[in-house]
C-alpha atoms as a PDB file:
ATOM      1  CA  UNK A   1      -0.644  24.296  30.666  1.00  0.00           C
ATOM      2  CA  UNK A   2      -3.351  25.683  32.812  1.00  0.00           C
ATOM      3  CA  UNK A   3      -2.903  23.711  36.423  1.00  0.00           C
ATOM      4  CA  UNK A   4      -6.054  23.172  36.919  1.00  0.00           C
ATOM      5  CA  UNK A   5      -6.814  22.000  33.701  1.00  0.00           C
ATOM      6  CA  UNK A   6      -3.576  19.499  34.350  1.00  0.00           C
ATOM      7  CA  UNK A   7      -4.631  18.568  37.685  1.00  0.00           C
ATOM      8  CA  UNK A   8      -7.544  17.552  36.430  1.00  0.00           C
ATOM      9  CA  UNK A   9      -6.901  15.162  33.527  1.00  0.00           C
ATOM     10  CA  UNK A  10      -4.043  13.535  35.649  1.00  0.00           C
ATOM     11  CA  UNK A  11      -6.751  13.165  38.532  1.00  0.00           C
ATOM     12  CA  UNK A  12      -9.397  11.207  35.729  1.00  0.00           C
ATOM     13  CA  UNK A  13      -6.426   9.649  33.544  1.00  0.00           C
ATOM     14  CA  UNK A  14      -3.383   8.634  35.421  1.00  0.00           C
ATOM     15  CA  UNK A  15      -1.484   7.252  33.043  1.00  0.00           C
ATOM     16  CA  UNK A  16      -2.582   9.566  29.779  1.00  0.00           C
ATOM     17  CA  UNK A  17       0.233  11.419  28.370  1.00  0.00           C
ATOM     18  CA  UNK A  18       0.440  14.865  28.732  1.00  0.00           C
ATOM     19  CA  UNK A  19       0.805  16.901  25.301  1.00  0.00           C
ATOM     20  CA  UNK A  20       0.704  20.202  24.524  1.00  0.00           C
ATOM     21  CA  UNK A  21       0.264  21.845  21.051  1.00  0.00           C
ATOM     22  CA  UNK A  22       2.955  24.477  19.985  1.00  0.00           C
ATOM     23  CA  UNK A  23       0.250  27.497  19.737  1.00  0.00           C
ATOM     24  CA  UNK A  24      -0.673  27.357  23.505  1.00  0.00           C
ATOM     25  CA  UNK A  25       2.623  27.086  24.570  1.00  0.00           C
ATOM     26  CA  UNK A  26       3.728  30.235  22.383  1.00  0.00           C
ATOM     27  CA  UNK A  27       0.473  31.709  23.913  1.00  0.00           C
ATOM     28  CA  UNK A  28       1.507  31.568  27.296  1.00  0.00           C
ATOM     29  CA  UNK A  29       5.240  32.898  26.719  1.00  0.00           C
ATOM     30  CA  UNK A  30       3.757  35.755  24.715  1.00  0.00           C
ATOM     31  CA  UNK A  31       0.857  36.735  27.920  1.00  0.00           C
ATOM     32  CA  UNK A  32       3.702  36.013  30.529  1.00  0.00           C
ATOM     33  CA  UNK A  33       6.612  38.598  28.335  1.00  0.00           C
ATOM     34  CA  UNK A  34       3.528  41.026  27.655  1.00  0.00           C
ATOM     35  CA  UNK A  35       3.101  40.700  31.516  1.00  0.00           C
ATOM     36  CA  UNK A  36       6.504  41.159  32.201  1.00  0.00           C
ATOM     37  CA  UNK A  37       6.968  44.244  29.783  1.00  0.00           C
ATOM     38  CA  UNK A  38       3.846  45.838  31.526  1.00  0.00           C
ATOM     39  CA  UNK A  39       5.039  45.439  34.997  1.00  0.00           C
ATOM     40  CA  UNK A  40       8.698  46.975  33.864  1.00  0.00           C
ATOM     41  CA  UNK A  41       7.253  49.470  32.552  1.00  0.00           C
ATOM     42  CA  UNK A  42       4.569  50.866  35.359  1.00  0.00           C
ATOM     43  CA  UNK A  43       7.563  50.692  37.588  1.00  0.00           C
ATOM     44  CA  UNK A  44       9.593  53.256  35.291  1.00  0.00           C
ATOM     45  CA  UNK A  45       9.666  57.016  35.197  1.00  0.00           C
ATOM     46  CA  UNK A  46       7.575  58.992  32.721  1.00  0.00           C
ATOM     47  CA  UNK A  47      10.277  59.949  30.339  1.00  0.00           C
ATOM     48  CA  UNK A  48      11.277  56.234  30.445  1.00  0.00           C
ATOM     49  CA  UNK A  49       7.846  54.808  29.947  1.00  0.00           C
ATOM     50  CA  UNK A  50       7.901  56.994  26.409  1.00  0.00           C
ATOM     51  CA  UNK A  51      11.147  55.557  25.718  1.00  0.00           C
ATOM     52  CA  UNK A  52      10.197  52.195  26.392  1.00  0.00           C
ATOM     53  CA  UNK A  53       7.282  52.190  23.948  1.00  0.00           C
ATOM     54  CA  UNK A  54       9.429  51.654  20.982  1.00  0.00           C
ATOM     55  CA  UNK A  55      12.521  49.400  21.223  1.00  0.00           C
ATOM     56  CA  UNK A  56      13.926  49.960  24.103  1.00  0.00           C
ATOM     57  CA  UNK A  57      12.282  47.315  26.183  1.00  0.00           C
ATOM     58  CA  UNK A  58      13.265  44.424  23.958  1.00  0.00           C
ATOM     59  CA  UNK A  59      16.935  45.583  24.274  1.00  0.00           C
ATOM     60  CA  UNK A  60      16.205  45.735  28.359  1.00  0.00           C
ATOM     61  CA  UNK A  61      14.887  42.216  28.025  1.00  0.00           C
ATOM     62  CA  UNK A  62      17.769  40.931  26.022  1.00  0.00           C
ATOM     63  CA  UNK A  63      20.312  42.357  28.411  1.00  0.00           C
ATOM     64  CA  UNK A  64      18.315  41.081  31.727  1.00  0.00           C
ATOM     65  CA  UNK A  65      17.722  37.694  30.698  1.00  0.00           C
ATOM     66  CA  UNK A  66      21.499  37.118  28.919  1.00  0.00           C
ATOM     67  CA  UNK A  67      19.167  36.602  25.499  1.00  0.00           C
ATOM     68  CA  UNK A  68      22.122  34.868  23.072  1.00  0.00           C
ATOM     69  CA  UNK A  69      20.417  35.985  19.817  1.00  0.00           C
ATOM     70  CA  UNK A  70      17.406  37.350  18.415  1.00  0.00           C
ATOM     71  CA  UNK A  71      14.861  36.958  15.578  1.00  0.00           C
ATOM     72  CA  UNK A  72      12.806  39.271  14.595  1.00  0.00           C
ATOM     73  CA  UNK A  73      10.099  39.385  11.920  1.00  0.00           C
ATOM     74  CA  UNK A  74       9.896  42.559   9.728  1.00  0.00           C
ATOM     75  CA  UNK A  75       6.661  43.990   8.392  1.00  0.00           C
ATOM     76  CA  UNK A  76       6.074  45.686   5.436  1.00  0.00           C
ATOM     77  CA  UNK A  77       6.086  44.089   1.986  1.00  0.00           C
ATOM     78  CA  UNK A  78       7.203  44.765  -1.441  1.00  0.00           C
ATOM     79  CA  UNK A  79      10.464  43.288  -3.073  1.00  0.00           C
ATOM     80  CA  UNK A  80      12.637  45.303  -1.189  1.00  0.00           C
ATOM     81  CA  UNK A  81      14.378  44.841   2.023  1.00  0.00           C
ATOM     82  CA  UNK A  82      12.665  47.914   4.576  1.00  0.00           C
ATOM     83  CA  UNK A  83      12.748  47.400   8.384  1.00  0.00           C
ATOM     84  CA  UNK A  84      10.117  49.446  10.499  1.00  0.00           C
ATOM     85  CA  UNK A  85      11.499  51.765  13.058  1.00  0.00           C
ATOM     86  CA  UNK A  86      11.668  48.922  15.706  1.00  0.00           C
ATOM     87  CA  UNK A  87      13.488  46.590  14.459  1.00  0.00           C
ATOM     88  CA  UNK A  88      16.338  49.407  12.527  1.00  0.00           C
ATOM     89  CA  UNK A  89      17.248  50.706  16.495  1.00  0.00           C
ATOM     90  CA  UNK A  90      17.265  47.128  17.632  1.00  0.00           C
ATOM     91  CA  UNK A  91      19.223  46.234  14.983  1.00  0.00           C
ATOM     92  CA  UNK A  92      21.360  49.435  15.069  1.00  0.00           C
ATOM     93  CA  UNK A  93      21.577  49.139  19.335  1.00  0.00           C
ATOM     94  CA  UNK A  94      21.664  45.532  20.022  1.00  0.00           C
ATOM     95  CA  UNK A  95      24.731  43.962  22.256  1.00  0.00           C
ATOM     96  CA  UNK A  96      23.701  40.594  20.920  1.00  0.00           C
ATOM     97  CA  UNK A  97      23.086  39.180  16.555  1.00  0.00           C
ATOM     98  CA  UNK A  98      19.817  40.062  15.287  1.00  0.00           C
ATOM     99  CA  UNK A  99      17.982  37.725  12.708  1.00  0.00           C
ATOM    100  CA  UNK A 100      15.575  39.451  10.398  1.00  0.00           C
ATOM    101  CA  UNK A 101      12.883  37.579   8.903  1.00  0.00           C
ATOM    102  CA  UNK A 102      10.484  38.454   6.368  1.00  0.00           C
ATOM    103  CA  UNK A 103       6.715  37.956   7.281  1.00  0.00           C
ATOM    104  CA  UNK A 104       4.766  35.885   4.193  1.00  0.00           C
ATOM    105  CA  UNK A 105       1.948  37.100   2.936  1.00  0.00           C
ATOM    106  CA  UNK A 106      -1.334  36.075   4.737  1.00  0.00           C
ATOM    107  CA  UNK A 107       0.192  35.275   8.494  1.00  0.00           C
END
């Protein structure tokens, strides 16, 4: 939660309760790890950066931040099971398991 914001409410309403709604929080961790990818990246070599843009940042992450497990959600449709070219070298290069999930229709 924004601090201010926090501040704030706790300033006006001492004894509210704080809540705060699933899509916010998975909107911050996805602007702090897009942060984080962008800063790791800038710091790399050219030939890295062009590595970098396809998979080989996620498998970076996982190994930095001892990542257990992932989960990963495929695109593409159609009754058969196709991953895009991400998620095959994760799959194929991972050092941890790799859950892949199909995305539904309309999300």
């Amino acid at each position: 939660m924004w601090a201010p914001y926090y501040q704030g409410g706790r300033s006006k309403l001492p004894h509210a309760k704080v809540v705060v709604d699933r899509f916010h929080v998975m909107k911050q961790l996805n602007s702090r790890l897009t942060q984080l990818r962008t800063n790791y990246q800038k710091q790399c070599s050219p030939e890295i950066q062009k590595v970098l843009k396809g998979s080989q940042w996620i498998l970076d992450f996982v190994e930095k931040e001892s990542i257990d497990m992932m989960v990963m959600c495929r695109k593409g449709g159609g009754s058969h099971f196709n991953m895009g070219g991400v998620a095959q070298k994760v799959v194929s290069n991972s050092p941890v398991p790799v859950v892949i999930t199909q995305n539904k229709q309309g999300e």
